[in-house]
Protein backbone atom coordinates (compact mmCIF):
# COMPACT_ATOMS: atom_id res chain seq x y z
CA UNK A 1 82.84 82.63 182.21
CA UNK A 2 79.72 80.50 181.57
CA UNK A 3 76.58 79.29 183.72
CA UNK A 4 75.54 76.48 183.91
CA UNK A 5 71.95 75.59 184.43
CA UNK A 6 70.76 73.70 187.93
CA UNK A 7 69.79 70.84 185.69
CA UNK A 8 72.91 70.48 184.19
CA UNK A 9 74.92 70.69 187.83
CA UNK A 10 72.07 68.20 189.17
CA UNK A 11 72.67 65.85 186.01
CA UNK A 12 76.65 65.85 186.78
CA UNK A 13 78.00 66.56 184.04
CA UNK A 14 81.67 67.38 183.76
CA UNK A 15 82.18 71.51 183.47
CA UNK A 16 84.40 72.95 181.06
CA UNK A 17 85.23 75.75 179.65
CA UNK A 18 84.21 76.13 176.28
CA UNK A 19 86.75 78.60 174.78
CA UNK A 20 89.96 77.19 176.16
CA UNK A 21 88.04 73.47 177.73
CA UNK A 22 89.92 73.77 180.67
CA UNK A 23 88.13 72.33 183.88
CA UNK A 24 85.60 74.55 185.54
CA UNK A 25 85.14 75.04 189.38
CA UNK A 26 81.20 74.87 189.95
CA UNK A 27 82.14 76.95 192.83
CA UNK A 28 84.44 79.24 192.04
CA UNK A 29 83.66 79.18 188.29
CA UNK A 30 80.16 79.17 187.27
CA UNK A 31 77.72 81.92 188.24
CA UNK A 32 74.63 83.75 187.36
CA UNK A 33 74.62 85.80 184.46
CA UNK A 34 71.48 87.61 185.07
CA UNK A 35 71.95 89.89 181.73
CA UNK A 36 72.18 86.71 179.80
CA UNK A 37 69.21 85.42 181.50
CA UNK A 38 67.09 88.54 180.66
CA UNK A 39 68.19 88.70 177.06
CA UNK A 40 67.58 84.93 176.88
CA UNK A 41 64.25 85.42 178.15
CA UNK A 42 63.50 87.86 175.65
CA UNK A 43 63.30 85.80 172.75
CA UNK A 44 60.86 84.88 170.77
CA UNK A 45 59.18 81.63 170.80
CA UNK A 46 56.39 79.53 168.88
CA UNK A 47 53.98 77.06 171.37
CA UNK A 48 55.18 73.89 171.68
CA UNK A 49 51.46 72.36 171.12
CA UNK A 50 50.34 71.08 167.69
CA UNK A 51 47.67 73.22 166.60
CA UNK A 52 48.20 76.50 168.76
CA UNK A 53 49.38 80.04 166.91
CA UNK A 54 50.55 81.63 170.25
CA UNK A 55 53.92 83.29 169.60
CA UNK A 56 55.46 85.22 172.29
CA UNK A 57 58.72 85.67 174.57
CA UNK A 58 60.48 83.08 176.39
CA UNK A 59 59.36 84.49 179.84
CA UNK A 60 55.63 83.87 179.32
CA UNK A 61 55.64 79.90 177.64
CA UNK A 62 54.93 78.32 181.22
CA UNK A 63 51.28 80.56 181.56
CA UNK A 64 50.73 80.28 178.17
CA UNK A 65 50.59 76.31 179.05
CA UNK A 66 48.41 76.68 181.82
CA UNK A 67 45.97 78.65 179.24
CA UNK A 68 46.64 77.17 176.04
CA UNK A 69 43.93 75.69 174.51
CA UNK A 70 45.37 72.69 172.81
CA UNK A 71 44.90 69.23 174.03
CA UNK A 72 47.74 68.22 175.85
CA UNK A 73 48.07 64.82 174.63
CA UNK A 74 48.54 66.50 171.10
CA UNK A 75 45.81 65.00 169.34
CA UNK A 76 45.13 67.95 166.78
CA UNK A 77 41.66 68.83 168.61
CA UNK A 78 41.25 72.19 169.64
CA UNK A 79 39.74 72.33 173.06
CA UNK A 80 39.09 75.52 175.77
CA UNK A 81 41.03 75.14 179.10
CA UNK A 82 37.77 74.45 180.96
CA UNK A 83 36.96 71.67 178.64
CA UNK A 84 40.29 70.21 178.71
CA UNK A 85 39.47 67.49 181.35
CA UNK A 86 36.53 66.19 180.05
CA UNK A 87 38.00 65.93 176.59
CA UNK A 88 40.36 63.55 178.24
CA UNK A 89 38.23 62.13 179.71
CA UNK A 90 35.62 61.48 177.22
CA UNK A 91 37.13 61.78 173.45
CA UNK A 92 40.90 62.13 173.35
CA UNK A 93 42.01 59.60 171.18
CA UNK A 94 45.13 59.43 172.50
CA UNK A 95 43.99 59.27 176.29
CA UNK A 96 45.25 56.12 178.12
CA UNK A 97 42.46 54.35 178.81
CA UNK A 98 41.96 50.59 180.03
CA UNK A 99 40.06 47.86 178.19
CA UNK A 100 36.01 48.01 178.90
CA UNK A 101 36.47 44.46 179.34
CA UNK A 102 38.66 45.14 182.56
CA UNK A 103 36.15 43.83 184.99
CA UNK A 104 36.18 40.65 183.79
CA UNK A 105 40.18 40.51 183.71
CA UNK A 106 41.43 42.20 180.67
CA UNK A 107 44.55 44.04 182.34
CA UNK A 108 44.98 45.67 178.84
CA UNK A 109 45.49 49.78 178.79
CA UNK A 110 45.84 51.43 175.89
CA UNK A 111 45.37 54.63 173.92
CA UNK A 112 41.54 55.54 173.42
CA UNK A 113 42.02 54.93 169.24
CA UNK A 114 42.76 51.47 169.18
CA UNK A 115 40.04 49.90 171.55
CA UNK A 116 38.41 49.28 168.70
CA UNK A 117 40.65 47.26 166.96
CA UNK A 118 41.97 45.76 170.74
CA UNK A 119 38.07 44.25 170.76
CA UNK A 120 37.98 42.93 167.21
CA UNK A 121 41.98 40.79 167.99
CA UNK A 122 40.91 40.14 171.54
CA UNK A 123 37.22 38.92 170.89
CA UNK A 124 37.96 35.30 171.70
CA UNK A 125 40.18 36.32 174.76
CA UNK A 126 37.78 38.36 176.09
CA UNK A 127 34.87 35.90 175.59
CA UNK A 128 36.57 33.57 177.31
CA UNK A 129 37.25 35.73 180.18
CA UNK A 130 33.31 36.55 180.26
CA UNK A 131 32.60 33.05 180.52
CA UNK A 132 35.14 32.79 183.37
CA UNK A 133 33.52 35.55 185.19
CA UNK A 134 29.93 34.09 184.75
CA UNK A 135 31.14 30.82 186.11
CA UNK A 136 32.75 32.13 189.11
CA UNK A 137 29.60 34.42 189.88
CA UNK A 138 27.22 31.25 189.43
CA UNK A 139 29.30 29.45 192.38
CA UNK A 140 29.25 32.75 194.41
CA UNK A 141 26.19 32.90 193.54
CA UNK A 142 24.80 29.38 194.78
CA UNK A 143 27.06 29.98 197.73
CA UNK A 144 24.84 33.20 199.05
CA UNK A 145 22.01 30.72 198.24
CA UNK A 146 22.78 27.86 200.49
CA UNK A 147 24.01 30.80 203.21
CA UNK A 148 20.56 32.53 202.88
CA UNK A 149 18.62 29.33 202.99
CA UNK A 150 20.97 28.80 206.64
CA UNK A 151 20.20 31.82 207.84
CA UNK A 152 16.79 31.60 207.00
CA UNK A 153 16.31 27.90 208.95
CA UNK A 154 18.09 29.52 211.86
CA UNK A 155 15.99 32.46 211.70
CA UNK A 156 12.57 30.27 211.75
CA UNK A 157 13.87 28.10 214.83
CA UNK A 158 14.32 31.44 216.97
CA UNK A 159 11.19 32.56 215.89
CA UNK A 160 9.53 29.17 216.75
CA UNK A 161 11.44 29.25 220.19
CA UNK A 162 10.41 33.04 221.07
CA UNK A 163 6.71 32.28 220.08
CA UNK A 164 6.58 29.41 222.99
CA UNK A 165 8.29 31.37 225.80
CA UNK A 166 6.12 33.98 227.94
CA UNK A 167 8.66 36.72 229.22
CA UNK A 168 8.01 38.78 232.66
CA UNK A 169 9.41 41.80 233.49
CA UNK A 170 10.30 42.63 236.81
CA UNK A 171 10.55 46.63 236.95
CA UNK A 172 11.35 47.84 240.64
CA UNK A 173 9.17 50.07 241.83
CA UNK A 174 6.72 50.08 239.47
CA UNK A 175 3.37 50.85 242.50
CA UNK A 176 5.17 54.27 242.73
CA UNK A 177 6.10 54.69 239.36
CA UNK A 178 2.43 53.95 238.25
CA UNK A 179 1.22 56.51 240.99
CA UNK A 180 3.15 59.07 239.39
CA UNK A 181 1.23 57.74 235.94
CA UNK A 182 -2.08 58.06 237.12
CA UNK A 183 -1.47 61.56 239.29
C-alpha cells in the first residue's frame, strides 16, 4: 500500500497503485504509514535559503525558518532574525516597494533595485504628473482662499452685530442667591 499526502487528496489527483496501477480507494486504500513518516523525517536536509549552512533532519526545517538568518526574499544578505524586518523594510533590494513618486500618481510597484532606473525612464512621466499635482493643489488651494475670506466676512458681521446688542440676564432668584453670597 501507499499514502498519499493531504495535499495530494486535496489537489484530486487520480490514486493508483504504483506497482500493479490499479485504482486506489482513498478510503479503503490509502493510510498512514507512520514508520515511513519517521524514517522520512529523518533525513538529512540542506536550508532552502541562499546563503545559509544549516544542515539538519527533515523534522526541524520549519523552526529552522522561523530562526534562519537569511533574508527571505533571497537577496544574498545575511541578516539576524531581529533585523529581518527592517532589512525589508529599509535595504532589501528585492523588497516590493512602490514608486516615491506615488503621491503624485505613479501607481508603479516594483522591486527596491530598479527604482533607480524606474526614475531615470519615467522622468518625463513623472514630471508631468508633478505638474498635475501642483495645478490641482493651486485650485484647492485658491478654493480654501475664497472659503476663508467667506468665513472671515461672515465672522466680522457677527462680531459687528454682537458689539451693538446689550444682553440681560434674567436669573430667578438671584436676592436669595446673592444673600447666600454675601453671608
Amino acid at each position: 500500500m501507499v499514502e498519499f499526502s493531504p495535499r495530494q487528496r486535496s489537489q484530486g489527483q487520480f490514486l493508483t497503485c504504483p506497482f500493479d496501477r490499479q485504482d486506489l480507494d482513498p478510503v479503503r486504500d490509502v493510510f498512514p504509514d507512520t514508520a515511513t513518516e519517521r524514517k522520512i523525517l529523518t533525513l538529512a536536509i540542506r536550508c532552502p535559503r541562499e546563503g545559509c549552512e544549516w544542515t539538519g533532519e527533515l523534522r526541524n526545517k520549519e523552526e529552522h525558518l522561523t530562526q534562519c538568518g537569511t533574508c527571505p526574499n533571497n537577496c544574498g544578505h545575511s541578516v539576524s532574525r531581529e533585523t529581518v524586518l527592517t532589512h525589508i523594510r529599509d535595504e532589501c533590494p528585492l523588497a516590493v516597494v512602490s514608486c516615491p513618486y506615488t503621491r503624485v500618481g505613479c501607481d508603479t510597484v516594483i522591486q527596491r533595485q530598479t527604482v533607480e532606473p524606474h526614475l531615470q525612464n519615467g522622468l518625463n512621466l513623472h514630471l508631468n504628473l508633478a505638474c498635475l499635482k501642483l495645478n490641482e493643489t493651486i485650485v484647492e488651494l485658491e478654493e480654501t482662499k475664497r472659503q476663508l475670506q467667506t468665513t472671515r466676512l461672515q465672522l466680522d458681521r457677527t462680531k459687528e452685530e454682537l458689539d451693538k446688542t446689550t444682553f440681560i440676564w434674567k436669573i430667578s432668584g438671584f436676592s436669595g442667591i446673592f444673600t447666600q453670597a454675601i453671608a
